[in-house]
Structure formats: C-alpha cells, structure tokens
Protein backbone atom coordinates (compact mmCIF):
# COMPACT_ATOMS: atom_id res chain seq x y z
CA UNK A 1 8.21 7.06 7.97
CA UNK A 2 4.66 8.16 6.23
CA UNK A 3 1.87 5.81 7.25
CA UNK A 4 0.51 3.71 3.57
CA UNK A 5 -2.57 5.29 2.77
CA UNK A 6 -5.57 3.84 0.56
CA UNK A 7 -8.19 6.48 -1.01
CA UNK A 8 -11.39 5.22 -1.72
CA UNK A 9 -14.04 6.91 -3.85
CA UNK A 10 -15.48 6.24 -6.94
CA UNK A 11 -14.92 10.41 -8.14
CA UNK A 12 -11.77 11.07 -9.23
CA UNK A 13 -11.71 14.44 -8.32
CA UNK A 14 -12.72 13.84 -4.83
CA UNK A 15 -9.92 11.24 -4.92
CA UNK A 16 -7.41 13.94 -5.72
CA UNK A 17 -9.11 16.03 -3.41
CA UNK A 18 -8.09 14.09 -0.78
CA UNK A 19 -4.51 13.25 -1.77
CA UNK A 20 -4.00 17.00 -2.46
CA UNK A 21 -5.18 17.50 1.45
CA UNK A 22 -2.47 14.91 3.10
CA UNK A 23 0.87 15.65 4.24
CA UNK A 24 3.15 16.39 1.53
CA UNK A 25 5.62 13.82 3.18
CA UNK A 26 2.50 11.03 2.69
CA UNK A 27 2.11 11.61 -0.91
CA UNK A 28 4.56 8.33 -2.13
CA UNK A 29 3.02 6.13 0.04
CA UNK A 30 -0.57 6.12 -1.25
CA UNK A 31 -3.19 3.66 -3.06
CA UNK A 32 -6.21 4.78 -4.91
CA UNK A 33 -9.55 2.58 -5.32
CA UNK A 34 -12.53 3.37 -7.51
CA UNK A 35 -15.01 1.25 -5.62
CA UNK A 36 -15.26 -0.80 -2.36
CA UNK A 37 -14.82 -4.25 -4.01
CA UNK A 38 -11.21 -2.82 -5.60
CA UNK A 39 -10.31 -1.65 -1.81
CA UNK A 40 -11.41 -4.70 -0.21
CA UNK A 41 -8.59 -6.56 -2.39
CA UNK A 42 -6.13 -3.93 -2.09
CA UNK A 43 -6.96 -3.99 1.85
CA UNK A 44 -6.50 -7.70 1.86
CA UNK A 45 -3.52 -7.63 0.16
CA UNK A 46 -1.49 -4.78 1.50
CA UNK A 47 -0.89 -3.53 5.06
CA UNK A 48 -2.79 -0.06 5.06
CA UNK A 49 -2.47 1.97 8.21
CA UNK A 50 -5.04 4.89 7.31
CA UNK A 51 -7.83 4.24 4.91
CA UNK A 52 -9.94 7.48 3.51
CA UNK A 53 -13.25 6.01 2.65
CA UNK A 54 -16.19 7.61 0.36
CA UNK A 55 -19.95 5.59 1.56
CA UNK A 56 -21.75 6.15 -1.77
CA UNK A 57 -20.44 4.15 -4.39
CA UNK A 58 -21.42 1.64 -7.15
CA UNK A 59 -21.06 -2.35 -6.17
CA UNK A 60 -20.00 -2.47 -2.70
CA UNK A 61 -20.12 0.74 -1.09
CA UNK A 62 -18.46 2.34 2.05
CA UNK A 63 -20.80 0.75 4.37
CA UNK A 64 -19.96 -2.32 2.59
CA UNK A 65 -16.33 -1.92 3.02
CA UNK A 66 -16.55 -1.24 6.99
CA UNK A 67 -18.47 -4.43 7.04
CA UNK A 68 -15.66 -6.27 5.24
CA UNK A 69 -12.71 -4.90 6.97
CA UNK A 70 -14.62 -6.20 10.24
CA UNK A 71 -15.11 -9.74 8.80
CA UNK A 72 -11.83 -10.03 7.83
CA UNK A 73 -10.36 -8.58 10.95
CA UNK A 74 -8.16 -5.95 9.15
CA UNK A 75 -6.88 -3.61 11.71
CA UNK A 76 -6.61 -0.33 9.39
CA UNK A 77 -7.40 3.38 10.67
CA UNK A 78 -10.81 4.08 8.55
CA UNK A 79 -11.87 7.83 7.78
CA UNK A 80 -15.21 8.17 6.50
CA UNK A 81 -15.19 11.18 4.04
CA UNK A 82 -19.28 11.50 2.48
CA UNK A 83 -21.60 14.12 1.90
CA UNK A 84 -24.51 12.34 3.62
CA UNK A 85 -23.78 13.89 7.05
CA UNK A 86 -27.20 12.36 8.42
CA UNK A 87 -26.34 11.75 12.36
CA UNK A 88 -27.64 8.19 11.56
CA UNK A 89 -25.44 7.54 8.68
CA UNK A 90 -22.34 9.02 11.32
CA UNK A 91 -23.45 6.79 14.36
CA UNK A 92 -23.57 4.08 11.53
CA UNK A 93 -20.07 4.43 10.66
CA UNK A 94 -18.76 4.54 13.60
CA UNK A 95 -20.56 1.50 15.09
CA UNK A 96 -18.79 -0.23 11.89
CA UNK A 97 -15.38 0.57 13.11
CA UNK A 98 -15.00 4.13 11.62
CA UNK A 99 -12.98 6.47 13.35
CA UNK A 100 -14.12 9.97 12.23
CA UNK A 101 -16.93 10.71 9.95
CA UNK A 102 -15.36 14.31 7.78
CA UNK A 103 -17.77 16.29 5.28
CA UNK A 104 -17.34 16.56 1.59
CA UNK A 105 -16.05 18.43 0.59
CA UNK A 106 -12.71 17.67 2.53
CA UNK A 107 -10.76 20.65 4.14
CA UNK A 108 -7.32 20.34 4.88
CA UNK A 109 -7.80 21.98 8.04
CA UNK A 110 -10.13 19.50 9.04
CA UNK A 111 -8.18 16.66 7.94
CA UNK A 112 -5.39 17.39 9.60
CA UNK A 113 -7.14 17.92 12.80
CA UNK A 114 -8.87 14.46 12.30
CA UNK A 115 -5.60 12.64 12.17
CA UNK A 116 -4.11 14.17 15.34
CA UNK A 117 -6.91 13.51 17.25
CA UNK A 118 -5.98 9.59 16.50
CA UNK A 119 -2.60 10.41 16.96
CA UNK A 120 -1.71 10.22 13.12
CA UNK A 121 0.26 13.00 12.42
C-alpha cells in the first residue's frame, strides 16, 4: 500500500516537480498545499505519512509548518525540499523535526535515495 503523501509549496511547478519524482505506485495517494497554513489543516485533518515541504512561502512558511506539526504532535515523515541550502537553515530543519533537507531543484535520484534511507520505499 503507497504511503499518503502531502506536497507543500507555494510554485506549482515545483509542486509537480515533486509529484513527477515519486513512485509511480504513490501517485493516487497524494495531497497538494499552496502554503503552510493550507497544510497545517490538511495535516490536522488527514493522516499523512510523508510530507514534502518547500521553507519559503507566503503566510506561514516551512519553518512555520515544522513548528506546527511539533505543537500539535503530528507524527508525519517531513522532507524539507528549498533552495536555501545555508548549513544553518539545514541544522534548523532538522532541529524542527525534519528528516532530510533535499536541494531544489529535486532529482529523482536523490529523492529516492532520501526515502530509503528512512526506510520509505
């Protein structure tokens, strides 16, 4: 069964960007959010297993998010995906309950790699 799946980013082409990347066999089973306050309600109201999170976005943003999902105890599997690759922004993230921090553009190669590592895939 494919894990549910909520993509976060306020670009829609870096939102298809990402679904484009995941297992085939994931594609039915995924949510799409334009900003962090729109995947803080989906998050509250759904069971997500793997969350693909953008940090720069209007309203709340990713850091945001993290900082929601940890004061609402939601146990979900959270991807950072971001351009700003600063090593404090990634020690940030991760601090917040991130599990991987992954460039932008995403590779599918490096997505895939990402999720094994957390036993995903």
């Amino acid at each position: 069964m494919s894990p549910s799946v909520l993509i976060c980013d306020d670009s829609n082409m870096a939102r298809k960007q990402v679904l484009r990347s995941l297992p085939e066999q994931w594609k039915d089973n995924v949510q799409t959010a334009t900003n962090g306050a729109e995947a803080l309600t989906i998050l509250r109201n759904n069971e997500i297993e793997i969350l693909f999170l953008d940090l720069t976005m209007p309203g709340i943003d990713g850091i945001g998010v993290l900082q929601g999902i940890k004061k609402l105890n939601i146990t979900c599997n959270v991807f950072v995906i971001s351009a700003d690759i600063q090593p404090e922004m990634q020690a940030k993230v991760k601090a917040l309950g991130a599990k991987e921090f992954i460039r932008k553009p995403v590779k599918q190669d490096v997505l895939f790699n990402n999720l094994q590592q957390h036993n995903l895939l």
